[in-house]
Protein backbone atom coordinates (compact mmCIF):
# COMPACT_ATOMS: atom_id res chain seq x y z
CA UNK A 1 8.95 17.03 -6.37
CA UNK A 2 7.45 20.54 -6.60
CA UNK A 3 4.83 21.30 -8.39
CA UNK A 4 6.15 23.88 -10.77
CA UNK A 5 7.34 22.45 -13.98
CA UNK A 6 6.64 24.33 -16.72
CA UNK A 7 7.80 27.65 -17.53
CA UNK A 8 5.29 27.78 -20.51
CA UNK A 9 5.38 29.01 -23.95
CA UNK A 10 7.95 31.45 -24.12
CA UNK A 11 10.83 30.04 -22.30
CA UNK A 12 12.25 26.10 -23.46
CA UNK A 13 10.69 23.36 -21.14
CA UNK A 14 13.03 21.86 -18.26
CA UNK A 15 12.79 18.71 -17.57
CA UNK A 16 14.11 19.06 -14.10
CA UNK A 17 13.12 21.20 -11.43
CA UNK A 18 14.70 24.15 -10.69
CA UNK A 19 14.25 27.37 -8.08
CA UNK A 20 14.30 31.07 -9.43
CA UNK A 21 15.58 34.09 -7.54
CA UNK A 22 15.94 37.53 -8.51
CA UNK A 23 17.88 40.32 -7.39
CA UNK A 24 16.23 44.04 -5.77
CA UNK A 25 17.09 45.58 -9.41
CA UNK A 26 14.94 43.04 -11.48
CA UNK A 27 11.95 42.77 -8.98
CA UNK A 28 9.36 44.25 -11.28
CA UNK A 29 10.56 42.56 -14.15
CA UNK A 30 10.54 39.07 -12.54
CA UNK A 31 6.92 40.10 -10.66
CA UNK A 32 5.52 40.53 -14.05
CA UNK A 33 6.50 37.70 -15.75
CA UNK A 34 5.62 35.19 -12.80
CA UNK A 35 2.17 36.84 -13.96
CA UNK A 36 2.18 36.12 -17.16
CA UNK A 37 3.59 32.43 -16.63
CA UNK A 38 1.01 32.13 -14.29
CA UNK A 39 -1.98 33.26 -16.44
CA UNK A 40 -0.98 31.14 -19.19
CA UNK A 41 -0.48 28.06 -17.47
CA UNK A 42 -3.97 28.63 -16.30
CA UNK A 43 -5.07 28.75 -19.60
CA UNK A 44 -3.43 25.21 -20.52
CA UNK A 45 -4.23 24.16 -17.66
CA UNK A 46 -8.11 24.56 -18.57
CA UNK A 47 -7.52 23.78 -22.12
CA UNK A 48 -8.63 20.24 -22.07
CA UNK A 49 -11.55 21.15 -19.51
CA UNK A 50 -12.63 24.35 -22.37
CA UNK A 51 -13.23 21.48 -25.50
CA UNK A 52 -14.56 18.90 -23.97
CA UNK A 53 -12.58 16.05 -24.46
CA UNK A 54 -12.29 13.58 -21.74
CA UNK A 55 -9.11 11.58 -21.40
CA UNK A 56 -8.90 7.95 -20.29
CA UNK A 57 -6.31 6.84 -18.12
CA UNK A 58 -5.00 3.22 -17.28
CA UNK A 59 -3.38 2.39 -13.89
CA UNK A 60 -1.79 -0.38 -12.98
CA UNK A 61 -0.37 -0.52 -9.68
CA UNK A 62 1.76 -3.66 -8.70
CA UNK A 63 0.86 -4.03 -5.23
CA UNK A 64 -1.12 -2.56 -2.56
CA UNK A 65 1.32 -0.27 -0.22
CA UNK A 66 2.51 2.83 1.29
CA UNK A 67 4.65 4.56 -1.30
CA UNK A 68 3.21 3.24 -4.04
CA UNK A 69 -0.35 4.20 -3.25
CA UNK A 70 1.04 8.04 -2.48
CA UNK A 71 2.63 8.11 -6.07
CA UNK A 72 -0.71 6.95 -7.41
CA UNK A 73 -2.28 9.59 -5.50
CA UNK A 74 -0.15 12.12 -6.77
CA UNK A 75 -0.26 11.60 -10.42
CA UNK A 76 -3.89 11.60 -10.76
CA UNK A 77 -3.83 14.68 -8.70
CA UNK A 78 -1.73 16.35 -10.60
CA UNK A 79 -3.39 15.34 -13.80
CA UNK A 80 -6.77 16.30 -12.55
CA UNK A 81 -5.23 19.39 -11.43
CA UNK A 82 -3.99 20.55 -14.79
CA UNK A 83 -6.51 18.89 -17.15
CA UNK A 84 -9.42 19.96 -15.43
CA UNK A 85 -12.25 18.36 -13.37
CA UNK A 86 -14.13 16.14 -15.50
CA UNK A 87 -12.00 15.79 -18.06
CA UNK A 88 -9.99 12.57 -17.33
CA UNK A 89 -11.01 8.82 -16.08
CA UNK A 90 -9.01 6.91 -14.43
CA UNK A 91 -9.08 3.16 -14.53
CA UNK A 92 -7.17 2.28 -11.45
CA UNK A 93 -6.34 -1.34 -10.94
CA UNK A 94 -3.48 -3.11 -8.89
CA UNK A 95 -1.79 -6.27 -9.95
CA UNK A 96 -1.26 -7.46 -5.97
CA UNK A 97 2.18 -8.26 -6.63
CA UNK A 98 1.73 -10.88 -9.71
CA UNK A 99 3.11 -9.95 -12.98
CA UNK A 100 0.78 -11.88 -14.69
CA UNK A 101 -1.67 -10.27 -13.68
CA UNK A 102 0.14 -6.68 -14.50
CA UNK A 103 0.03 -8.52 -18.18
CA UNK A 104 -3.64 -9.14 -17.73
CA UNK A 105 -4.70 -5.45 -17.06
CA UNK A 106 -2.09 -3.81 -19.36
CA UNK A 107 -3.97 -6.39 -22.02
CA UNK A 108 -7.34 -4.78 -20.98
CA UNK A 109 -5.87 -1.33 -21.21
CA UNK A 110 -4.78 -1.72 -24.44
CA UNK A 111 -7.89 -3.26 -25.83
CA UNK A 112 -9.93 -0.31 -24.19
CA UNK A 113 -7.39 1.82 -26.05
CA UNK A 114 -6.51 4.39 -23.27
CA UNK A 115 -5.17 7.39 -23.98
CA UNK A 116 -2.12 6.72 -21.60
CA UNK A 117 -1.09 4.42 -19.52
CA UNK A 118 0.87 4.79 -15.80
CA UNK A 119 2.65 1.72 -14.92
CA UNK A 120 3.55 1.64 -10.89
CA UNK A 121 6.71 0.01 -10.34
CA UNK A 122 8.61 -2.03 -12.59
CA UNK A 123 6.21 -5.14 -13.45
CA UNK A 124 4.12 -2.87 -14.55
CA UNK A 125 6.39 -1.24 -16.86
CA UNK A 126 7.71 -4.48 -18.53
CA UNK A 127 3.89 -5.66 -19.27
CA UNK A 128 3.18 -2.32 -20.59
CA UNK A 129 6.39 -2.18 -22.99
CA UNK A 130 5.90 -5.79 -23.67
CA UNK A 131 2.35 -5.33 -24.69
CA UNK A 132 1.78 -1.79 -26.67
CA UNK A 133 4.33 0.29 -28.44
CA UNK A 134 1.77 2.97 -29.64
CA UNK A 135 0.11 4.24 -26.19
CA UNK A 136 2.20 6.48 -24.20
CA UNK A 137 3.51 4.30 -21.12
CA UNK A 138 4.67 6.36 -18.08
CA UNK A 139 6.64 4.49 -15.16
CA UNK A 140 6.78 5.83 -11.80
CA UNK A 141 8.12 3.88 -9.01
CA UNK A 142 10.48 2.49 -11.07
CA UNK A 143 14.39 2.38 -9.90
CA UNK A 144 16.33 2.07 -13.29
CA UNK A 145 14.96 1.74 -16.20
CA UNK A 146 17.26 0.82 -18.21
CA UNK A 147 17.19 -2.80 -16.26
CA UNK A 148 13.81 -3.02 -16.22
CA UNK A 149 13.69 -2.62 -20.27
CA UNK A 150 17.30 -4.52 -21.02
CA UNK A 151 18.82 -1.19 -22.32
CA UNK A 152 22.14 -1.66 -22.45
CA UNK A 153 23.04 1.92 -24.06
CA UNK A 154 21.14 4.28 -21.41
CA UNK A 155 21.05 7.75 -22.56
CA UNK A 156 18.64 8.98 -20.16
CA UNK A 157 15.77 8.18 -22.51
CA UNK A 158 14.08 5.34 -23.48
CA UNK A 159 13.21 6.91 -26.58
CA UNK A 160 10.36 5.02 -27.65
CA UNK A 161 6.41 5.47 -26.20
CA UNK A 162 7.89 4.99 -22.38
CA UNK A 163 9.11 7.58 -20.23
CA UNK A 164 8.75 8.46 -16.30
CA UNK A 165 9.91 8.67 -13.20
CA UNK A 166 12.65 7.22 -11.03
CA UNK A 167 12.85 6.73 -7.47
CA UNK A 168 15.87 5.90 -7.15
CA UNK A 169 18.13 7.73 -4.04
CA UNK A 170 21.72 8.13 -4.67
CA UNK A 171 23.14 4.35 -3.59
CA UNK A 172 26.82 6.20 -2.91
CA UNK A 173 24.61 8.43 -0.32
CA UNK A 174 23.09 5.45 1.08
CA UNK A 175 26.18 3.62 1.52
CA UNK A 176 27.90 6.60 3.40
CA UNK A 177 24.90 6.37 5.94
CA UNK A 178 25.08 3.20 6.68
CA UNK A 179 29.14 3.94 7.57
CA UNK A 180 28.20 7.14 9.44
CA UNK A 181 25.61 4.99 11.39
CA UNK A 182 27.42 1.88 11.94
CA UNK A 183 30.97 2.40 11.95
CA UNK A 184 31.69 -0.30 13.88
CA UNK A 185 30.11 -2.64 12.26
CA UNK A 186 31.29 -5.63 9.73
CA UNK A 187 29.34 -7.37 8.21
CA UNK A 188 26.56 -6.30 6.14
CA UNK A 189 23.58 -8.04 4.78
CA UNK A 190 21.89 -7.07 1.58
CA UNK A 191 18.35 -8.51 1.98
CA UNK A 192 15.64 -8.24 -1.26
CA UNK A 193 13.76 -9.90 -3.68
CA UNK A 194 15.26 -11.70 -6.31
CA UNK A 195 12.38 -11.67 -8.49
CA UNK A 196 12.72 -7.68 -8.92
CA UNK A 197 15.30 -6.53 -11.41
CA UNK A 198 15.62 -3.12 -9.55
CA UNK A 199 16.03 -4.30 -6.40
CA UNK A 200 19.06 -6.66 -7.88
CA UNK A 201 20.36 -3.68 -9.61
CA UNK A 202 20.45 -1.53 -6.53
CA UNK A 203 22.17 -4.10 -4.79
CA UNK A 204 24.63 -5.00 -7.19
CA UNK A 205 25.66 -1.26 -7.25
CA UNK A 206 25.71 -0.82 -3.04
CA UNK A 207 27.82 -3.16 -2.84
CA UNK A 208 30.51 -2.11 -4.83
CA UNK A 209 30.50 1.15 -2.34
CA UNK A 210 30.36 -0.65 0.83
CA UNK A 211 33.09 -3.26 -0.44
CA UNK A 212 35.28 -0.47 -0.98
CA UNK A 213 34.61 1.16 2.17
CA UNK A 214 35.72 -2.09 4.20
CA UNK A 215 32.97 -3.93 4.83
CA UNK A 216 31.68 -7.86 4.26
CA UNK A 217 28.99 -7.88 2.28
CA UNK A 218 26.51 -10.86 1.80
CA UNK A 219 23.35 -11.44 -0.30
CA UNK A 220 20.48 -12.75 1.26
CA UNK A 221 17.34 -13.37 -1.27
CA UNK A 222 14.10 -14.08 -1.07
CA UNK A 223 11.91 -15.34 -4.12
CA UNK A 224 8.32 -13.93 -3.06
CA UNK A 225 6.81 -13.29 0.58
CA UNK A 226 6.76 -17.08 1.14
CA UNK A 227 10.09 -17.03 2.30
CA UNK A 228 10.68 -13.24 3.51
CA UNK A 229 10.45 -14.49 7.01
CA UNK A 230 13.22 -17.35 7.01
CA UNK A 231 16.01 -15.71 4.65
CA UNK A 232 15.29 -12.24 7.03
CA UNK A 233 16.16 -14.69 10.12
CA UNK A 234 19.24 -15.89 8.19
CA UNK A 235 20.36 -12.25 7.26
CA UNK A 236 19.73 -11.48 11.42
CA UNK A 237 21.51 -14.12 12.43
CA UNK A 238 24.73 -13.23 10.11
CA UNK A 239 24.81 -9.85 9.91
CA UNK A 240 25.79 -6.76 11.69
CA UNK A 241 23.53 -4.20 9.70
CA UNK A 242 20.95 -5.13 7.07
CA UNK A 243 20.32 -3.14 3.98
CA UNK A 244 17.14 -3.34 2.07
CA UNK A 245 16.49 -1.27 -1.55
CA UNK A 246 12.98 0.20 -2.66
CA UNK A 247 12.06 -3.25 -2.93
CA UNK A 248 8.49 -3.93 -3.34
CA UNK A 249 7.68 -7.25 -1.90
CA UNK A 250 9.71 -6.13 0.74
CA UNK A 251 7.88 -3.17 1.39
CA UNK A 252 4.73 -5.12 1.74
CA UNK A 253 6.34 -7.73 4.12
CA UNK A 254 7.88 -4.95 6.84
CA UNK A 255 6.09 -6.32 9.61
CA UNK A 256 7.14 -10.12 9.00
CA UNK A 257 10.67 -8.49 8.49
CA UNK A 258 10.36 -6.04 11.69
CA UNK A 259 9.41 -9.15 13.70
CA UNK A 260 12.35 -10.95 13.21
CA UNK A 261 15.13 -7.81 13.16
CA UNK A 262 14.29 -5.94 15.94
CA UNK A 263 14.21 -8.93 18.25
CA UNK A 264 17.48 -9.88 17.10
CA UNK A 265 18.90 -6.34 17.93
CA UNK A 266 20.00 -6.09 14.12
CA UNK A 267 19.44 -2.55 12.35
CA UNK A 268 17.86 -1.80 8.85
CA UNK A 269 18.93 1.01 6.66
CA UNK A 270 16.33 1.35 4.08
CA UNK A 271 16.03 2.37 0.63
CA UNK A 272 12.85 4.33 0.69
CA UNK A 273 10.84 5.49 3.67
CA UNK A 274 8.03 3.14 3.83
CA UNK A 275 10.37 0.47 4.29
CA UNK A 276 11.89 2.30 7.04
CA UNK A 277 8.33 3.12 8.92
CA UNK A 278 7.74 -0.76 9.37
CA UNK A 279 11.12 -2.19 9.88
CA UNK A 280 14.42 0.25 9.66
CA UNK A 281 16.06 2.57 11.12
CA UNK A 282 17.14 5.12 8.86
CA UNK A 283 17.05 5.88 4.83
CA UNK A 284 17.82 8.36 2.42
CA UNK A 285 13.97 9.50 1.37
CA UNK A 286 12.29 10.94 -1.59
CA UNK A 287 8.16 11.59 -1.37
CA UNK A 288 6.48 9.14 -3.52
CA UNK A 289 3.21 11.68 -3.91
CA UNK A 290 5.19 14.26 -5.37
CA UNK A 291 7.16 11.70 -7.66
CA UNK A 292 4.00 10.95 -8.39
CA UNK A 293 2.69 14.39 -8.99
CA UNK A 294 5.50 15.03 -11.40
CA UNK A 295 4.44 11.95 -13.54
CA UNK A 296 0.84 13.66 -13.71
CA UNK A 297 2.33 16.61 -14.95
CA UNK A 298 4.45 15.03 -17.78
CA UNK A 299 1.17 12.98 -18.71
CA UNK A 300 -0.22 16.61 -19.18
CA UNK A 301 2.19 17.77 -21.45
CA UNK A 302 1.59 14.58 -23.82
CA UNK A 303 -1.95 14.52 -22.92
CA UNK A 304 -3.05 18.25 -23.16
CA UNK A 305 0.41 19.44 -25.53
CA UNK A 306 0.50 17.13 -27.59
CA UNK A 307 4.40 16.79 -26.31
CA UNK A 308 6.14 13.46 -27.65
CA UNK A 309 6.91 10.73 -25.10
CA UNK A 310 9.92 9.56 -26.84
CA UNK A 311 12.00 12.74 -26.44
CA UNK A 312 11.55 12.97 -23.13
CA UNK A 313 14.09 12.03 -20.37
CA UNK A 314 13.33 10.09 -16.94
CA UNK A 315 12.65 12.34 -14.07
CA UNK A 316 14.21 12.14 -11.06
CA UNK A 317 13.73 13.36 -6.85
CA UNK A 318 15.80 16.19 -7.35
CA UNK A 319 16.05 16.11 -3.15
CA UNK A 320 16.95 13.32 -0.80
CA UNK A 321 16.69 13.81 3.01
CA UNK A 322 18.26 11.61 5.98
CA UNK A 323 15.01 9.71 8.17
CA UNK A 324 15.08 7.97 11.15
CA UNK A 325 12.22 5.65 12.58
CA UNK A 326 12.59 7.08 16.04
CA UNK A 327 10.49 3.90 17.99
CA UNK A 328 12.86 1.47 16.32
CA UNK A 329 15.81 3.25 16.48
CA UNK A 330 14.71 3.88 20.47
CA UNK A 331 14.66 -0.15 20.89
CA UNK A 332 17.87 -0.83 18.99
CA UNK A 333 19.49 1.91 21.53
CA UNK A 334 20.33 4.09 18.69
CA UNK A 335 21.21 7.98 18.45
CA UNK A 336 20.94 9.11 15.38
CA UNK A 337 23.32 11.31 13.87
CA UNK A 338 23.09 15.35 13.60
CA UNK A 339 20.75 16.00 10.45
CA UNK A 340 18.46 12.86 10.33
CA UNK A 341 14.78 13.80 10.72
CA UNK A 342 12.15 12.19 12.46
CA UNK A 343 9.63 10.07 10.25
CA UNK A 344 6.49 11.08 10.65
């Protein structure tokens, strides 16, 4: 996401993010007001830095890995960035993939009584709504929220302390990849964890579009990395093309995955680029860092503004681009399509 979210005092805040053009006629005009948007966010920018308060910060991270660790990055760079140095702490801790432990740190943030907590990915989320209702929660890394909280009435906000980002990439657009990179092919195996909602609610939903576009689709689950490396042998061994969501326990098991796929001559389309880098070929990608970074900023606005969490809507990538892991695609004796860019 880019970094330019606020359009300050004088204009109504968007939550999404938006590009502004002017014509030759309204030049000046436009030149002058980028000034003066610029010189105030400056000044609440510094705001927090000018009266001294410091802000604490919980993190809780659910595992240790590539996209997670860049939206990490980018939230408390962006919240550095517009509180000012020195005037937030973060207390970063990562679960390593247990929810109980997600419950134990969430606990400790609570009893520290943090200013604001980020949850990173879902686990996180559910310990922190399951454990405070008073401290702003914001999710990043999170597909859907309204299966990770049981909403069954989504509005777009959760419209309690909780609000966020998604990283969720269009499923339809995924689905239309996979059939523009593998018409041929038949069969089509959905391999994730069962133990994350998000990654059964993604799947649930891609199937419907692949089912409709022809193919057979099966489910192959795993409960935890235990058994990554036997069901990912099963889904080889029975499928023509596997698909794999933003999964998490999946994204820290792509080499035990790559080892068994890429052998087998089977291709991976990917729901988020990290997967991709260790064991796909292709996915629809969003950058984690800025998702990230756009988290930071709305932790700014209820940090800094005083803006209330529960009126705020979920943020989402507002772009997608086409990747291809060029070494794997180069051993599966794959072209990619026109308009797929290199990872990396």
């Amino acid at each position: 996401m880019k970094k330019a979210v606020s359009l300050m005092m004088a204009a109504a805040m968007t939550m999404g993010l938006a590009a502004c053009g002017s014509t030759a006629s309204t030049d000046s005009a436009a030149s002058a007001a980028d000034t003066t948007s610029a010189a105030a966010e400056s000044t609440a920018d510094s705001t927090a830095a000018a009266d001294g308060k410091v802000y604490n910060v919980g993190i809780c991270q659910l595992v240790q890995h590539e996209a997670l660790d860049a939206a990490t990055k980018g939230f408390k760079d962006a919240l550095t960035e517009k509180l000012g140095e020195g005037s937030v702490k973060f207390d970063e801790q990562n679960a390593s993939g247990d929810s109980a432990n997600c419950a134990t740190i969430v606990n400790g943030f609570v009893s520290s009584n943090v200013d604001l907590i980020l949850a990173n990915a879902t686990a996180p989320l559910q310990a922190a709504a399951q454990t405070t209702s008073d401290i702003p929660v914001l999710g990043t890394s999170v597909t859907d929220y309204a299966t990770a909280l049981d909403i069954s009435d989504w509005t777009g906000t959760v419209g309690n302390n909780i609000s966020g980002t998604s990283d969720l990439a269009p499923l339809d657009q995924q689905a239309a990849m996979i059939q523009e990179m593998f018409p041929d092919a038949k069969n089509v195996g959905l391999l994730y964890c069962s133990a994350e909602p998000n990654s059964v609610y993604q799947c649930d939903v891609i199937e419907g579009y692949l089912t409709e576009e022809g193919y057979t689709v099966a489910r192959y689950a795993f409960t935890d990395t235990n058994d990554v490396t036997s069901v990912a042998q099963t889904a080889a061994d029975n499928s023509d093309v596997i698909y794999i969501p933003t999964d998490n326990t999946a994204a820290s098991n792509t080499e035990a995955i790559a080892n068994v796929v890429i052998p087998a001559k089977v291709p991976v389309v990917a729901g988020e680029e990290g997967i991709c880098s260790g064991c796909g070929v292709a996915t629809l990608s969003i950058s984690y860092y800025d998702l990230g970074y756009a988290t930071g900023e709305m932790a700014a606005k209820i940090l800094a503004d005083g803006a209330d969490v529960s009126t705020m809507p979920v943020e989402y990538a507002p772009n997608v681009t086409k990747k291809y892991n060029a070494a794997n695609c180069e051993a599966l004796g794959i072209t990619p399509p026109d308009g797929y860019v290199a990872i990396g």
